[in-house]
Protein backbone atom coordinates (compact mmCIF):
# COMPACT_ATOMS: atom_id res chain seq x y z
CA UNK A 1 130.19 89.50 -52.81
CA UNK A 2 133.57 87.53 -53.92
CA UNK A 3 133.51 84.89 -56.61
CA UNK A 4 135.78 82.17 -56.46
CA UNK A 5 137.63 80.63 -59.24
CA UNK A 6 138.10 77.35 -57.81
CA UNK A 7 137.48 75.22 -61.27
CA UNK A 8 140.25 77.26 -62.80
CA UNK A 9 142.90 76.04 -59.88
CA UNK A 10 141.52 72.35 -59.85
CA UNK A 11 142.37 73.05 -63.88
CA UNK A 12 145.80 73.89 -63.24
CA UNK A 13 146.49 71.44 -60.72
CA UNK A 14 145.60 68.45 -63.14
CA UNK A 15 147.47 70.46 -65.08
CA UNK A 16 150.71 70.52 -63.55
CA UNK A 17 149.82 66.91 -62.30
CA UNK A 18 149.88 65.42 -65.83
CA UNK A 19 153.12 67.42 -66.86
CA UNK A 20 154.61 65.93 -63.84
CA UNK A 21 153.93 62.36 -63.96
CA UNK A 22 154.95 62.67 -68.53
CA UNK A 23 158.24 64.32 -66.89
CA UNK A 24 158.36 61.14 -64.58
CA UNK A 25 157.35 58.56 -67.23
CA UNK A 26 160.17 59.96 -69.78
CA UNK A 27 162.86 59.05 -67.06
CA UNK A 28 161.94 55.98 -65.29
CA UNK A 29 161.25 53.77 -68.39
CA UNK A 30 164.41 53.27 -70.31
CA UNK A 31 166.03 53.29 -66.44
CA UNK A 32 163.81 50.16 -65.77
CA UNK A 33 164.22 48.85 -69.60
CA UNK A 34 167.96 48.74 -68.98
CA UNK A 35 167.85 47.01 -65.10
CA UNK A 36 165.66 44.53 -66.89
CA UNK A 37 168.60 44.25 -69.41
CA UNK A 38 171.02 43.74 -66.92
CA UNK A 39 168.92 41.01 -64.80
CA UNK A 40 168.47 38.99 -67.70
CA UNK A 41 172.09 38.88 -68.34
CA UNK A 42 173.06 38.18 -64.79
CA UNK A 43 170.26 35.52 -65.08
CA UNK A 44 171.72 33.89 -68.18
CA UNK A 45 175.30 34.18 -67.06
CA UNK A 46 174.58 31.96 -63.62
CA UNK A 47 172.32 29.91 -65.89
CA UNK A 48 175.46 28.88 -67.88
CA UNK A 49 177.71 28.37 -64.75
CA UNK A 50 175.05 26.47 -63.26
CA UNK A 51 175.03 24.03 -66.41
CA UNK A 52 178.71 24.26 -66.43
CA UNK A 53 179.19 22.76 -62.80
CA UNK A 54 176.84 19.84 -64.27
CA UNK A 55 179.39 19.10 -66.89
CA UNK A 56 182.17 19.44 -64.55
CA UNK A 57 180.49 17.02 -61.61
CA UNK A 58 180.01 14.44 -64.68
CA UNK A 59 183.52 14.78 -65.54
CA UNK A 60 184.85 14.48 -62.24
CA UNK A 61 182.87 11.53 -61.03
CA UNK A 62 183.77 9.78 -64.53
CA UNK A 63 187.52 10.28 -64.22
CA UNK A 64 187.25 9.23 -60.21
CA UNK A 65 185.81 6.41 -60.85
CA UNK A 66 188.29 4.98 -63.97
CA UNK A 67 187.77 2.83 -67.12
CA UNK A 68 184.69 1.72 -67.99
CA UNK A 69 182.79 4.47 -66.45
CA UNK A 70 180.04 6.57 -67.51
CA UNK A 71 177.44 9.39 -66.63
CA UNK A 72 174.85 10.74 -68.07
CA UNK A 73 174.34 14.59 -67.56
CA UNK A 74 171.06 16.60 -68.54
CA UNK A 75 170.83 20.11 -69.28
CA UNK A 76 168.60 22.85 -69.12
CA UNK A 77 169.82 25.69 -71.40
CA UNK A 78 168.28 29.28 -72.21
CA UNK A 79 170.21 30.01 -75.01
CA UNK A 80 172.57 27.81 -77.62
CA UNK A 81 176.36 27.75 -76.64
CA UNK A 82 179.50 26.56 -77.56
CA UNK A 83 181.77 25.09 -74.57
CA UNK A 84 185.22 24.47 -75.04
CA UNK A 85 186.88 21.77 -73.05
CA UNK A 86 190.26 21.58 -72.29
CA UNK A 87 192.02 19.64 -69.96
CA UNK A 88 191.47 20.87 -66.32
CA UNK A 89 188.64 23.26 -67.70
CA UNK A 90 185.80 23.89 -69.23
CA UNK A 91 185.08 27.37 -70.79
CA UNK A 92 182.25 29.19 -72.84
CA UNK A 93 181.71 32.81 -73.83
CA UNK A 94 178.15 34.44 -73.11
CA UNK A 95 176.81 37.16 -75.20
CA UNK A 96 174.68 39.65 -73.48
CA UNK A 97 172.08 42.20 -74.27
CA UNK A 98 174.25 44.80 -75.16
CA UNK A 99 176.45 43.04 -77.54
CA UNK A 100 178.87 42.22 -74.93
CA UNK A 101 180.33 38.97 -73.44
CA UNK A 102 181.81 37.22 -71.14
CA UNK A 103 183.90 34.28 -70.42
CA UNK A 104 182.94 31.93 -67.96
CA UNK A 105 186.08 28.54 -66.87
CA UNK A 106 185.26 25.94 -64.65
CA UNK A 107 187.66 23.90 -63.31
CA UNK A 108 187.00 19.88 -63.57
CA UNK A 109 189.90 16.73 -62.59
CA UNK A 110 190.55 14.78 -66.07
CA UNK A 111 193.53 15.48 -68.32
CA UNK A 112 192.66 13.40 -70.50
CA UNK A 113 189.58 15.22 -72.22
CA UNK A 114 189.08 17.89 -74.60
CA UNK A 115 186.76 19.17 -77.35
CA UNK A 116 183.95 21.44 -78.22
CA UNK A 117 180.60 21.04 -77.29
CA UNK A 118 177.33 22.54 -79.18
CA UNK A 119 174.65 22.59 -76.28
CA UNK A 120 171.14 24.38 -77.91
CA UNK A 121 168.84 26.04 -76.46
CA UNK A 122 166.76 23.89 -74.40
CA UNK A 123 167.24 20.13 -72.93
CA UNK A 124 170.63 19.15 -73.78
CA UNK A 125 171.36 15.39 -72.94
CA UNK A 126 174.82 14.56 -72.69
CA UNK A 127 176.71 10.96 -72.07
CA UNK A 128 180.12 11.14 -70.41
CA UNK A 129 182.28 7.96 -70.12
CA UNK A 130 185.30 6.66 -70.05
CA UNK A 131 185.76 3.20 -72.09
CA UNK A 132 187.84 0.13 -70.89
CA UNK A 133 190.14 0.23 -73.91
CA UNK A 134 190.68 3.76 -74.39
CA UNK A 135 193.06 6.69 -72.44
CA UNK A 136 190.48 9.68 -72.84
CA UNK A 137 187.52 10.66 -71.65
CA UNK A 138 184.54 11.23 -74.34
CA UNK A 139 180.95 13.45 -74.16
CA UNK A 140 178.80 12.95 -76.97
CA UNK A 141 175.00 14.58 -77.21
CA UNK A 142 172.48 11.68 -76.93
């Protein structure tokens, strides 16, 4: 009569089934750590273009529609930022992740405005207008 060993192969299959998926684990974590990296950054970097645009709309319709006009523009930001505004654009640097960043323009009409703007994180409320006695454009935080 035979005797089978067929505890000592289900053994060795857990076994080499446990090796495997440690072997598996090792690799596919920091992969999906760093896509998750580089969403978030995508993310945040349309974020900030998106809120740009917003900026640029409010300047445009301002300056189309002369003295004494004014807009109000609100915000949604996921991180604080700096944007520089110059005439015919608007620009702002994004730090990512990695300790990178990037530079992101948009285009807008007026010549006649320029400045820096500290948005924070969060709702940011701005007021853009054009006053009846004056030749430039202003955006102040309300």
């Amino acid at each position: 009569m035979l005797k089978e060993n067929n505890g000592q192969i289900a053994v060795e299959y857990l076994f080499i089934f446990t090796i495997a998926l440690i072997i598996l684990t090792i690799f596919t974590l920091p992969l999906a750590s760093l896509a998750i990296d580089k969403t978030t950054d995508v993310s945040d970097a349309v974020n900030v273009k998106s809120q740009m645009y917003k900026i640029a709309g409010g300047i445009n319709q301002v300056y189309g529609e002369g003295h004494g006009a004014r807009q109000t523009v609100n915000l949604e930001m996921d991180q604080s930022i700096n944007v520089n505004i110059y005439k015919k654009h608007l620009s702002v640097s994004v730090k990512f992740n990695d300790g990178s960043s990037k530079l992101i323009r948009v285009n807008h009409d007026a010549y006649d405005v320029s400045g820096v703007l500290n948005l924070n994180k969060g709702r940011n409320t701005l007021v853009i207008e054009w006053p009846e006695d004056s030749e430039n454009i202003f955006i102040s935080k309300k």
